[in-house]
C-alpha atoms as a PDB file:
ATOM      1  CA  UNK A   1      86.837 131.216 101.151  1.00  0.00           C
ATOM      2  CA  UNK A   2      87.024 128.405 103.471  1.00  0.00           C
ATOM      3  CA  UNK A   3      88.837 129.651 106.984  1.00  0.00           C
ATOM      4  CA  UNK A   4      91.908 128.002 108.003  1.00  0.00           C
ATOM      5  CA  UNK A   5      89.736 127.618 111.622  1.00  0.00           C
ATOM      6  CA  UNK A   6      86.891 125.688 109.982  1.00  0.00           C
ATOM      7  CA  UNK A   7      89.269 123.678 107.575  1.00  0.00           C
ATOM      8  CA  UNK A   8      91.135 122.343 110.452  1.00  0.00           C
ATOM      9  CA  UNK A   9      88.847 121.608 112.773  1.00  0.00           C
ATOM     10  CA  UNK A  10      86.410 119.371 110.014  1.00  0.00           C
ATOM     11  CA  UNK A  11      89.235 117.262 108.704  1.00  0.00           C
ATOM     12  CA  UNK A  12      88.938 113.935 109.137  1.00  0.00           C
ATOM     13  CA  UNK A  13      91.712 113.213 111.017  1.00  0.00           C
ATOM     14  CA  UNK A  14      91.293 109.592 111.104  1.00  0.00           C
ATOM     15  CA  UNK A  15      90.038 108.459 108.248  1.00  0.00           C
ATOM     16  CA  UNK A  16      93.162 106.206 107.633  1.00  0.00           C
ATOM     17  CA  UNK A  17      92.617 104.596 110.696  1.00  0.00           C
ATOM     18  CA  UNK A  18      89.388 104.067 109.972  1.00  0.00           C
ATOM     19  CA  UNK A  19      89.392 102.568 106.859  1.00  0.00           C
ATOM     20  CA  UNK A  20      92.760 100.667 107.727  1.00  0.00           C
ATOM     21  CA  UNK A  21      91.307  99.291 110.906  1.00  0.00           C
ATOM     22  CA  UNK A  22      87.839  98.287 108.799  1.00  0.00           C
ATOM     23  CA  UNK A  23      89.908  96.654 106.408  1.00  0.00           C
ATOM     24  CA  UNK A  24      91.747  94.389 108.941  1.00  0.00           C
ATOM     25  CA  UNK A  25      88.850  92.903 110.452  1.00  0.00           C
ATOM     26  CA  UNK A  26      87.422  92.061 106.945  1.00  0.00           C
ATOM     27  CA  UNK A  27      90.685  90.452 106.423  1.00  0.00           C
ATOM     28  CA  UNK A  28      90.402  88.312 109.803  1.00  0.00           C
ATOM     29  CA  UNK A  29      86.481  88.091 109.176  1.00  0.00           C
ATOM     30  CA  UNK A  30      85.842  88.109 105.473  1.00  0.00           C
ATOM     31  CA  UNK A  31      84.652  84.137 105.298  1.00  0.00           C
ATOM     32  CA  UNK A  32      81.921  85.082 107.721  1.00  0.00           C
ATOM     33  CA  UNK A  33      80.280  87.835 105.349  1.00  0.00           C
ATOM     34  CA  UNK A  34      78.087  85.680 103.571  1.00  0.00           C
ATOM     35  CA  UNK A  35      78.971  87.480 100.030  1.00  0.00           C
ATOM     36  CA  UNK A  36      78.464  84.019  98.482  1.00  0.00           C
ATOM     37  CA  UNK A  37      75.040  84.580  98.359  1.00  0.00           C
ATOM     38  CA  UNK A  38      75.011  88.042  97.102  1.00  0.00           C
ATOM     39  CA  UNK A  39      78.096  88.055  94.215  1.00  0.00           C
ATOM     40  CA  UNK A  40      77.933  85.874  91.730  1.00  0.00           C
ATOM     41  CA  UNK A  41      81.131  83.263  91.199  1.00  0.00           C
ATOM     42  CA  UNK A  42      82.381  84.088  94.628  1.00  0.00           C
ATOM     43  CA  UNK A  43      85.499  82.956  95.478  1.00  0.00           C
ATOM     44  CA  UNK A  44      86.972  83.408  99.428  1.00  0.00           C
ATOM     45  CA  UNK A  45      90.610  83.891  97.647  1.00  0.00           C
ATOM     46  CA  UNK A  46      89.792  86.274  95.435  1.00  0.00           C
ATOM     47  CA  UNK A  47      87.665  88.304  97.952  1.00  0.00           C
ATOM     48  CA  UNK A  48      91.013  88.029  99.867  1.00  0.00           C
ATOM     49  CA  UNK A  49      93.433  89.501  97.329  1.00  0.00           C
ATOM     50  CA  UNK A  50      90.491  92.378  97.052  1.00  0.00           C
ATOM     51  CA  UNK A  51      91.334  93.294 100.666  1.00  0.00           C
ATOM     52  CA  UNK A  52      94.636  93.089 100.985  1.00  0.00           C
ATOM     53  CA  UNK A  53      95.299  95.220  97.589  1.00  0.00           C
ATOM     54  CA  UNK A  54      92.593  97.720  99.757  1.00  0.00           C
ATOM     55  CA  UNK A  55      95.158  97.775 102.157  1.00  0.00           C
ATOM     56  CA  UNK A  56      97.826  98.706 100.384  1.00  0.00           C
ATOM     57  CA  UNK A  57      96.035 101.269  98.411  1.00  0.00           C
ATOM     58  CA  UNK A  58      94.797 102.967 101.769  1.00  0.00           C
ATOM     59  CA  UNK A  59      98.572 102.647 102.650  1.00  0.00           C
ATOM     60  CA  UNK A  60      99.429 105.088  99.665  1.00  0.00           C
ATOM     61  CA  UNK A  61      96.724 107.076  99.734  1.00  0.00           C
ATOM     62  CA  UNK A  62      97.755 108.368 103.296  1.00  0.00           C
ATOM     63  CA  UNK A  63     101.562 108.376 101.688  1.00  0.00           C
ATOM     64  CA  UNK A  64     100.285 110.970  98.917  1.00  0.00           C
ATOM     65  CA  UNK A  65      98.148 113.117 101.841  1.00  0.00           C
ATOM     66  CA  UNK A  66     101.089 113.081 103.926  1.00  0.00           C
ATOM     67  CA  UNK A  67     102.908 115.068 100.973  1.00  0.00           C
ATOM     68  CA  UNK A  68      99.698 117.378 100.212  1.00  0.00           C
ATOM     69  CA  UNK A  69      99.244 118.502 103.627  1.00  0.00           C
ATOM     70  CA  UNK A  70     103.446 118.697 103.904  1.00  0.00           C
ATOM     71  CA  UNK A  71     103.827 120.735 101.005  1.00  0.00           C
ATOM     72  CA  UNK A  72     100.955 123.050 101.017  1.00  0.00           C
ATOM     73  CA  UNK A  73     101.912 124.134 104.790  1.00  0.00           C
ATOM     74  CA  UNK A  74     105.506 125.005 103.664  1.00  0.00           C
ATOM     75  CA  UNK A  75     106.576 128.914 103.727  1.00  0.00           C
ATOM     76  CA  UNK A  76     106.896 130.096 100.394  1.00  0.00           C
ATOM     77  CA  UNK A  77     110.365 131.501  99.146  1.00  0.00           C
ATOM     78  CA  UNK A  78     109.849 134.789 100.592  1.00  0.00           C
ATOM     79  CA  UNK A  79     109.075 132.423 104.312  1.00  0.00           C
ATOM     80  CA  UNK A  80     105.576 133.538 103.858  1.00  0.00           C
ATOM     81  CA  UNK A  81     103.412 131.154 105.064  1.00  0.00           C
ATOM     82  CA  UNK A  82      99.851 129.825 103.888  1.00  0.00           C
ATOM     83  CA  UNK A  83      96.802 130.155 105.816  1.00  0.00           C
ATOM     84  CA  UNK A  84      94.734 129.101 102.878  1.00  0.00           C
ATOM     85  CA  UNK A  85      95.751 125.630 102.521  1.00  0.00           C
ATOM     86  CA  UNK A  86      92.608 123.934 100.969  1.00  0.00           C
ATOM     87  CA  UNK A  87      93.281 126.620  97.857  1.00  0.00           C
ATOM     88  CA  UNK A  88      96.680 125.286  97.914  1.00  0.00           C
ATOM     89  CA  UNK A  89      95.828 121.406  97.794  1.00  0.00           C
ATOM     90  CA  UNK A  90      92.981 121.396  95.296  1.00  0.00           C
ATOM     91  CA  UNK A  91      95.361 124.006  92.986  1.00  0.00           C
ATOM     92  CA  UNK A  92      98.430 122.632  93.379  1.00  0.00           C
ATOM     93  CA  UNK A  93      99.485 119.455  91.931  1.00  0.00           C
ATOM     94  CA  UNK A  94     101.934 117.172  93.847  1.00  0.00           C
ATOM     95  CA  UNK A  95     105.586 117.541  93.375  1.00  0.00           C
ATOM     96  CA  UNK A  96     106.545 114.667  92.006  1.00  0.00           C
ATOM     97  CA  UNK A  97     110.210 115.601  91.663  1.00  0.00           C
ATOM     98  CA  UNK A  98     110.724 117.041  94.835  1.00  0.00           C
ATOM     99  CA  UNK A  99     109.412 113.765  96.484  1.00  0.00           C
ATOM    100  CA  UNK A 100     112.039 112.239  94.752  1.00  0.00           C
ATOM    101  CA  UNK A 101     114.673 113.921  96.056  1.00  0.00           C
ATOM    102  CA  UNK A 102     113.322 113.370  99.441  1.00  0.00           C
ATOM    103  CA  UNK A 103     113.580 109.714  98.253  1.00  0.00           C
ATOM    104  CA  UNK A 104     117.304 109.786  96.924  1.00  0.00           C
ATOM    105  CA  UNK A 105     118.487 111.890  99.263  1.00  0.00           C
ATOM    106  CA  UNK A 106     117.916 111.673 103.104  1.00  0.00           C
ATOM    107  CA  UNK A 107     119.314 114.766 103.699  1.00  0.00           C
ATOM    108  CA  UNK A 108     117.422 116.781 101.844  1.00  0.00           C
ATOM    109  CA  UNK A 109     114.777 117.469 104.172  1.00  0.00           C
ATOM    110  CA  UNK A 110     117.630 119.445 106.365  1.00  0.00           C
ATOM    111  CA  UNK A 111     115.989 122.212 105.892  1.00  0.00           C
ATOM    112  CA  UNK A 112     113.357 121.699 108.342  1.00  0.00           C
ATOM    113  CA  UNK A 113     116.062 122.566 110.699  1.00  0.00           C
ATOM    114  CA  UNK A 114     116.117 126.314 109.815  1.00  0.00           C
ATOM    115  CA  UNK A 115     115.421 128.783 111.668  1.00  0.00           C
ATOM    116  CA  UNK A 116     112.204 131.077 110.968  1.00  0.00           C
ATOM    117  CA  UNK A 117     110.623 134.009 112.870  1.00  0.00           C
ATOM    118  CA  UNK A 118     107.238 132.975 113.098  1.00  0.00           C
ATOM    119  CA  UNK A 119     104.411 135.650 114.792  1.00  0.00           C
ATOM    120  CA  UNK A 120     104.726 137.696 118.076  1.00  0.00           C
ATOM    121  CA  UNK A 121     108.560 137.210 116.951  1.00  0.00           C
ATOM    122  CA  UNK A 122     108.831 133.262 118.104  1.00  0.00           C
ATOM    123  CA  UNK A 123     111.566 132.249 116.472  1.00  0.00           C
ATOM    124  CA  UNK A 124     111.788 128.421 115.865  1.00  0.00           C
ATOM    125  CA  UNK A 125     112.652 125.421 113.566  1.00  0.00           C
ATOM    126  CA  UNK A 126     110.574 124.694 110.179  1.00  0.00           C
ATOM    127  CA  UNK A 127     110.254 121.725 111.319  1.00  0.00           C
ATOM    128  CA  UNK A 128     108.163 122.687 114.583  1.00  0.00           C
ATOM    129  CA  UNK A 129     106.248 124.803 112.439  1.00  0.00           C
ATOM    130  CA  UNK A 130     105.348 122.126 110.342  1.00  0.00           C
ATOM    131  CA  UNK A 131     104.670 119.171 113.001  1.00  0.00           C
ATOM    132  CA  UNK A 132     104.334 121.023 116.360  1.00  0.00           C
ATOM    133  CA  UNK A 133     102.568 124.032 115.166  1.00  0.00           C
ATOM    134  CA  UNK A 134     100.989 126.135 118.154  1.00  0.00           C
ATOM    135  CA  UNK A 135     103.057 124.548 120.546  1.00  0.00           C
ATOM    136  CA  UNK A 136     106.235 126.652 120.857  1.00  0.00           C
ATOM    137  CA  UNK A 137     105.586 127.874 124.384  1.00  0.00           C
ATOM    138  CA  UNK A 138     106.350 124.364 125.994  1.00  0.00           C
ATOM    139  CA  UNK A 139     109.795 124.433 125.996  1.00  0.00           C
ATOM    140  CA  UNK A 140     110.512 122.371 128.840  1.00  0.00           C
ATOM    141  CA  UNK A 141     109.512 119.156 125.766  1.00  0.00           C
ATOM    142  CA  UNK A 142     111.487 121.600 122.894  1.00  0.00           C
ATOM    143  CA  UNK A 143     114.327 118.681 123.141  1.00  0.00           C
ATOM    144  CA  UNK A 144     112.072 115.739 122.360  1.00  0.00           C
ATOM    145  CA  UNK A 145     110.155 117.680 119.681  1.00  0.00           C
ATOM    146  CA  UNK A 146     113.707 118.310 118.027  1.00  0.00           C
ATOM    147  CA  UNK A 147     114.788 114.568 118.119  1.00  0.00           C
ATOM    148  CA  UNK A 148     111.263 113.745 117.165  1.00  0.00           C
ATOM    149  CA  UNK A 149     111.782 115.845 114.334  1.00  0.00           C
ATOM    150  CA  UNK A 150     114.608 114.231 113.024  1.00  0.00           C
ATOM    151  CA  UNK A 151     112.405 110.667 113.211  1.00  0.00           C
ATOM    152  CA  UNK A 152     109.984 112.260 111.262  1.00  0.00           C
ATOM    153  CA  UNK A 153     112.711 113.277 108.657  1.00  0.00           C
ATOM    154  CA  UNK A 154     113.402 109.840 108.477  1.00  0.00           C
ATOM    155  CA  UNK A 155     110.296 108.448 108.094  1.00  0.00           C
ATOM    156  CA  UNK A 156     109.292 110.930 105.372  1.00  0.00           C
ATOM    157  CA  UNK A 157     112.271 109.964 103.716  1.00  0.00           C
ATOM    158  CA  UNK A 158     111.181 106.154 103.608  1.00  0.00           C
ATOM    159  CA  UNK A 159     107.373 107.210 102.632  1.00  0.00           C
ATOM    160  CA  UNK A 160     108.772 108.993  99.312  1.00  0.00           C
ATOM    161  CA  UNK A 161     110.629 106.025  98.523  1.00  0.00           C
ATOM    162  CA  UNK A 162     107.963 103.812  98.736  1.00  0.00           C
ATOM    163  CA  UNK A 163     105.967 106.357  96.939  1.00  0.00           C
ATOM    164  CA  UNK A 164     108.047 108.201  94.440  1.00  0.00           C
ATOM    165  CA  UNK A 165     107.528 104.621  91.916  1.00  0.00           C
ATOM    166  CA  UNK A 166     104.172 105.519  90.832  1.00  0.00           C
ATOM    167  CA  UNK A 167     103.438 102.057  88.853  1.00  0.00           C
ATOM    168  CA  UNK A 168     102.057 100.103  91.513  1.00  0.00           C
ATOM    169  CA  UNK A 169      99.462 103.066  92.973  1.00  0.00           C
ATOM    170  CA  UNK A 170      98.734 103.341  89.514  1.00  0.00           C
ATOM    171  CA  UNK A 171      97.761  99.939  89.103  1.00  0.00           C
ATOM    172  CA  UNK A 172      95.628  99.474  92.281  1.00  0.00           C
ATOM    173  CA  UNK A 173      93.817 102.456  91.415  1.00  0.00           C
ATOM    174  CA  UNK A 174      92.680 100.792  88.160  1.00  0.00           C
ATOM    175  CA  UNK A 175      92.072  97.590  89.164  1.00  0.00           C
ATOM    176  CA  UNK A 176      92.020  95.650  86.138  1.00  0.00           C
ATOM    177  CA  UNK A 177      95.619  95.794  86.021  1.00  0.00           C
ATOM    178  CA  UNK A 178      95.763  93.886  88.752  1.00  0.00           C
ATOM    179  CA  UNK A 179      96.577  89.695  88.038  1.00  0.00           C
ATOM    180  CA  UNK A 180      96.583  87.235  90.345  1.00  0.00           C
ATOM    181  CA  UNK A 181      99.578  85.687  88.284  1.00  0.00           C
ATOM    182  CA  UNK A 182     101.665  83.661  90.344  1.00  0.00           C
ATOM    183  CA  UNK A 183     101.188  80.993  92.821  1.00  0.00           C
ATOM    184  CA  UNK A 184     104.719  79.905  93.915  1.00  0.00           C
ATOM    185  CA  UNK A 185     108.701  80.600  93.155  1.00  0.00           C
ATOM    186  CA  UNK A 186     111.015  77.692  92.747  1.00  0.00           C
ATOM    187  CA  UNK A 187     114.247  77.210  91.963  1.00  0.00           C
ATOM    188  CA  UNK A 188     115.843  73.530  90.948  1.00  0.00           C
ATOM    189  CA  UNK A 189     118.832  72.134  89.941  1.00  0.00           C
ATOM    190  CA  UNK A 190     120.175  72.927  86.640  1.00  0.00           C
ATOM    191  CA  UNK A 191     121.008  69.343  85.561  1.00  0.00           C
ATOM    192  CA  UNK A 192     118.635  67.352  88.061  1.00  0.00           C
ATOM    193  CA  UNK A 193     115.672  69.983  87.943  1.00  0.00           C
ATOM    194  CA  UNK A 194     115.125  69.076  91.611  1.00  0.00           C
ATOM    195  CA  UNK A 195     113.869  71.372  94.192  1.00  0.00           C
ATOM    196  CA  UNK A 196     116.303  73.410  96.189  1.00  0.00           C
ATOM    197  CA  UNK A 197     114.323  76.212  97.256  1.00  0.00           C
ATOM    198  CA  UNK A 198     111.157  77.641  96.990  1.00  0.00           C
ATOM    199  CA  UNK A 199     108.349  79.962  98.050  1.00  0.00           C
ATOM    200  CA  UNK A 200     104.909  80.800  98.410  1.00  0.00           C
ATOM    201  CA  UNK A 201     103.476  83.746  96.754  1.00  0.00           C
ATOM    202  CA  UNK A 202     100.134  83.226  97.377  1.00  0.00           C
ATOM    203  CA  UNK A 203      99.075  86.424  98.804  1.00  0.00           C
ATOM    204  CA  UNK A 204     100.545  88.754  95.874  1.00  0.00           C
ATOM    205  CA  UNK A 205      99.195  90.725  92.803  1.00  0.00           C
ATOM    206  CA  UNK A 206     100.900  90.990  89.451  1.00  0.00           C
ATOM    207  CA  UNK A 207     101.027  94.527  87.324  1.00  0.00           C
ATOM    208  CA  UNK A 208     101.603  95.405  83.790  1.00  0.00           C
ATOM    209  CA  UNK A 209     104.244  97.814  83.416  1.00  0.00           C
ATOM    210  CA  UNK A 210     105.003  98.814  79.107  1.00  0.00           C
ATOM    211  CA  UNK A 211     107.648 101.454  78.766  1.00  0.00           C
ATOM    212  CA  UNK A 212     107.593 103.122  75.410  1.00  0.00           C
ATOM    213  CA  UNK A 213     110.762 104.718  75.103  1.00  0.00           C
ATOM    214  CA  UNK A 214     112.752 101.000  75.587  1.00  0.00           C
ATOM    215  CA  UNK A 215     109.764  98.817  74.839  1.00  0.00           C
ATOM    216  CA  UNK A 216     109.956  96.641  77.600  1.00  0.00           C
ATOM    217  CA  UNK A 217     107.299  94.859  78.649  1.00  0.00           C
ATOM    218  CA  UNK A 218     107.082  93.909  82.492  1.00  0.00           C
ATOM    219  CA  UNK A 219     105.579  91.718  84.796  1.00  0.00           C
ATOM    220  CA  UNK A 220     106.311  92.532  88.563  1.00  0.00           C
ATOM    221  CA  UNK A 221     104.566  90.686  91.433  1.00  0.00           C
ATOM    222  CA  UNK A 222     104.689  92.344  94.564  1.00  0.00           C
ATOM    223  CA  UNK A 223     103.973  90.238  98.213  1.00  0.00           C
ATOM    224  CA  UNK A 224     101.272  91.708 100.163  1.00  0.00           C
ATOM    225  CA  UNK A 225     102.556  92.621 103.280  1.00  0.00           C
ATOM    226  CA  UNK A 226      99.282  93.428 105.355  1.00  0.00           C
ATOM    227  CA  UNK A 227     101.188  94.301 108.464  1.00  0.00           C
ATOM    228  CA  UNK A 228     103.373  96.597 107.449  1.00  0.00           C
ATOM    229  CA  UNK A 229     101.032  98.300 105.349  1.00  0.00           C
ATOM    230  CA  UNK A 230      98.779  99.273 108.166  1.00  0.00           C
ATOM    231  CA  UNK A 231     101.654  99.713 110.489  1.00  0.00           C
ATOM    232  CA  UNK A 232     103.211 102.356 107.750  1.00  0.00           C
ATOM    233  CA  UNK A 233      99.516 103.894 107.588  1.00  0.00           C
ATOM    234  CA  UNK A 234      99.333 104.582 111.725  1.00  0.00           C
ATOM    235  CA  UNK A 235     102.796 106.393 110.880  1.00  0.00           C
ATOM    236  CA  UNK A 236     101.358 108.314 108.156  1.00  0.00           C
ATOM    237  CA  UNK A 237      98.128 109.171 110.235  1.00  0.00           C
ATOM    238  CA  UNK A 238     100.402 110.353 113.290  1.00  0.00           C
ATOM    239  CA  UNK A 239     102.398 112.295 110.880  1.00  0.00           C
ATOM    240  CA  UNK A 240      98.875 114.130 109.507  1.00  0.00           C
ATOM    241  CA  UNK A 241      97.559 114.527 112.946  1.00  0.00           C
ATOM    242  CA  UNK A 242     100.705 116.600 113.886  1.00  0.00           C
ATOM    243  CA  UNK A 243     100.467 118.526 110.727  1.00  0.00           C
ATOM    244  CA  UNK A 244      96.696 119.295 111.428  1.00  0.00           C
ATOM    245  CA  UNK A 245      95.581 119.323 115.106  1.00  0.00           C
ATOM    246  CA  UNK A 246      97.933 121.425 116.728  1.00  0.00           C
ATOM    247  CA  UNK A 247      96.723 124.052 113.845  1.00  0.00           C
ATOM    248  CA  UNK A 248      93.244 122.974 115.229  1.00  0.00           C
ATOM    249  CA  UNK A 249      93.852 123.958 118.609  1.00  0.00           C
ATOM    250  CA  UNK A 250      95.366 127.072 117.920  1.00  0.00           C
ATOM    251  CA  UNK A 251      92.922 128.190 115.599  1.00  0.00           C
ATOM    252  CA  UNK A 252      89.775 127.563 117.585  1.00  0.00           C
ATOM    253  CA  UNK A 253      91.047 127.778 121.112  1.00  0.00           C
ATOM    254  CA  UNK A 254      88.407 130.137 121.965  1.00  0.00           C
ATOM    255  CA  UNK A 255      86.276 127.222 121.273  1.00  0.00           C
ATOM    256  CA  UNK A 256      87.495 124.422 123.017  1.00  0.00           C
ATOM    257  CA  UNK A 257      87.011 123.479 126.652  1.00  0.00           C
ATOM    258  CA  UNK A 258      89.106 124.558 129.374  1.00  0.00           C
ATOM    259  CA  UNK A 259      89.703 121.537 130.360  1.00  0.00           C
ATOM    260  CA  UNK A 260      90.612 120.040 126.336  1.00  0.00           C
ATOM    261  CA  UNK A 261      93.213 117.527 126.603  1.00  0.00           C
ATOM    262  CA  UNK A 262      95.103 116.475 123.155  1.00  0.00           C
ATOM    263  CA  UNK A 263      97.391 114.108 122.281  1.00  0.00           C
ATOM    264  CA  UNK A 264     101.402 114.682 121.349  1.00  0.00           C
ATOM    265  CA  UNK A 265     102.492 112.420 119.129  1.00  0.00           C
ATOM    266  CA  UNK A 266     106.399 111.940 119.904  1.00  0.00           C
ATOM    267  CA  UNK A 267     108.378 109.799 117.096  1.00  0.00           C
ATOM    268  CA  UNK A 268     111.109 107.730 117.267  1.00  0.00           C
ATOM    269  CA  UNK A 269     113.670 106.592 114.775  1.00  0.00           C
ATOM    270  CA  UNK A 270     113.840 103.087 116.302  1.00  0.00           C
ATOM    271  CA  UNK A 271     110.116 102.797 116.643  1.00  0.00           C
ATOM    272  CA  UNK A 272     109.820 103.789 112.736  1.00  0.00           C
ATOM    273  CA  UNK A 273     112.911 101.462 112.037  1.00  0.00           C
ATOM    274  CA  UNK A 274     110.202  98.248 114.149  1.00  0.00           C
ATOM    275  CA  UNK A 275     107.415  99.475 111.753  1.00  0.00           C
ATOM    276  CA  UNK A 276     109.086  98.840 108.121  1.00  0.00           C
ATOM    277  CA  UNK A 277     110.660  95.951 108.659  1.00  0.00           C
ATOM    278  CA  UNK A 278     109.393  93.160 106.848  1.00  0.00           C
ATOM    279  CA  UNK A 279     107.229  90.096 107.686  1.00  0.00           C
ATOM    280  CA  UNK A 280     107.512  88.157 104.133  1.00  0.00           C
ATOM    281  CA  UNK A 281     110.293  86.272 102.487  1.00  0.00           C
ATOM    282  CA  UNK A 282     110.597  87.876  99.154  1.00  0.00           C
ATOM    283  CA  UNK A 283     109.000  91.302  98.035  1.00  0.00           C
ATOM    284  CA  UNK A 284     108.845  91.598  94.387  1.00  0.00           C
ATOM    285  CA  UNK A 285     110.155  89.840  91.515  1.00  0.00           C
ATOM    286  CA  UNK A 286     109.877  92.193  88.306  1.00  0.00           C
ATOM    287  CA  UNK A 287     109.961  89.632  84.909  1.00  0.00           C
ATOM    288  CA  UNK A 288     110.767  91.958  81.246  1.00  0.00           C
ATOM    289  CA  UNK A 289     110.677  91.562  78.215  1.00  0.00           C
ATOM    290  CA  UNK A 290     112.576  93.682  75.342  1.00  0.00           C
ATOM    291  CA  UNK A 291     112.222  93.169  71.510  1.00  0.00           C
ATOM    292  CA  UNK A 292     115.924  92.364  70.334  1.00  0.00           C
ATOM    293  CA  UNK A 293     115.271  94.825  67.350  1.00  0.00           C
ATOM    294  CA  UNK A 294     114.864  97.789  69.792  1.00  0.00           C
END
């Protein structure tokens, strides 16, 4: 079996920020790769799209490992907690539902406010055990990890919402799903057909969507929003390093330095409220189609 100790200290932490941070300099820097020469009907726009759908599928990639690592380190219903959490991950699939209802219902994750008795008799918050594991002693912080708590609560509440629709992951993941379909939206005048308003959808993908039950066909295009994407990933990576180095510390403090130095990650609702707002015009338009003999 793979020891909690080992497990912790060999994830890799950042590999959102990695890949996120790769990702944006190929987006400010992809003209200057020279892949003309290497793939065959090249095109800059279409390399482009490639990154930015990257982007977004890092984005929800670190969405769905914020829920593994979330609900694998939850007591079970007896409050027993799990020390063997790569079992738990690679046996367990991911509550759908229950990410859901974190979705719906913001005050679902309330919970995390209960009190457990934890070992050596500490008794504190689930939610400390969860994000500030290891760390119970410093109590002269215990109000800003409680408020920071309840930002985190918020923030997995926007996470499963953005999440709990699987059809777009689903469609970056197989990439031929993925169109390039439309350019620009206008709207004109019903009797004039003039312009009144329109705008650019360049950077956006369009996905299939067929439901069988109702039959309805659907086309919904979706704006990249680089920005937000990567800031919603550096929320998601804080969120996993709280989950997992504090665990690494206290598991392998024998083997760290006396002198080790760590960082706290302290959240903020207003800081989290900065990070998903918007920087495009219009975020999806969804087109369907239903057969009238349905």
């Amino acid at each position: 079996m793979l020891s909690p100790a080992l497990y912790f200290s060999k994830f890799q932490i950042n590999y959102f920020d990695y890949k996120q941070n790769s990702l944006k300099y190929l987006l400010e820097n992809y003209t200057k790769m020279g892949l003309d020469k290497t793939i065959l009907e090249y095109n800059d726009k279409d390399y482009e799209t490639a990154i930015r759908s990257d982007i977004r599928q890092t984005y929800f990639q670190a969405i769905e490992t914020v829920f593994e690592i979330f609900f694998a380190l939850l007591p079970d219903s007896n409050g027993k907690t799990n020390d063997r959490i790569i079992e738990e991950i690679t046996t367990s699939e991911l509550p759908y539902s229950k990410i859901r209802e974190i979705a719906q219902n913001e005050s679902y994750l309330d919970f995390l406010d209960k009190k457990i008795v934890y070992s050596n008799n500490i008794t504190t918050s689930l939610g400390e055990f969860l994000f500030y594991y290891g760390l119970f002693y410093m109590e002269e912080i215990s109000k800003e990890f409680e408020e920071s708590i309840k930002a985190i609560k918020f923030a997995l509440h926007i996470l499963a919402n953005e999440f709990s629709d699987r059809k777009e992951y689903n469609s970056y993941k197989h990439g031929l799903r993925i169109l390039p379909a439309l350019k620009e939206l206008i709207i004109c005048d019903a009797d004039t057909m003039q312009e009144e308003y329109s705008w650019s959808l360049k950077n956006s993908m369009t996905f299939y969507s067929y439901d069988k039950k109702t039959k309805e066909t659907s086309f919904i295009t979706k704006t990249f929003d680089s920005e937000r994407d990567l800031r919603m990933t550096s929320i998601c990576s804080n969120i996993i390093w709280n989950m997992i180095k504090f665990r690494d510390v206290a598991y392998n403090r024998d083997k760290k330095s006396k002198d080790y130095q760590f960082a706290i990650p302290i959240f903020g609702i207003n800081e989290i409220k900065d990070a998903i707002k918007t920087d495009v015009k219009i975020q999806d338009i969804k087109y369907s189609l239903t057969p009238d003999n349905n």
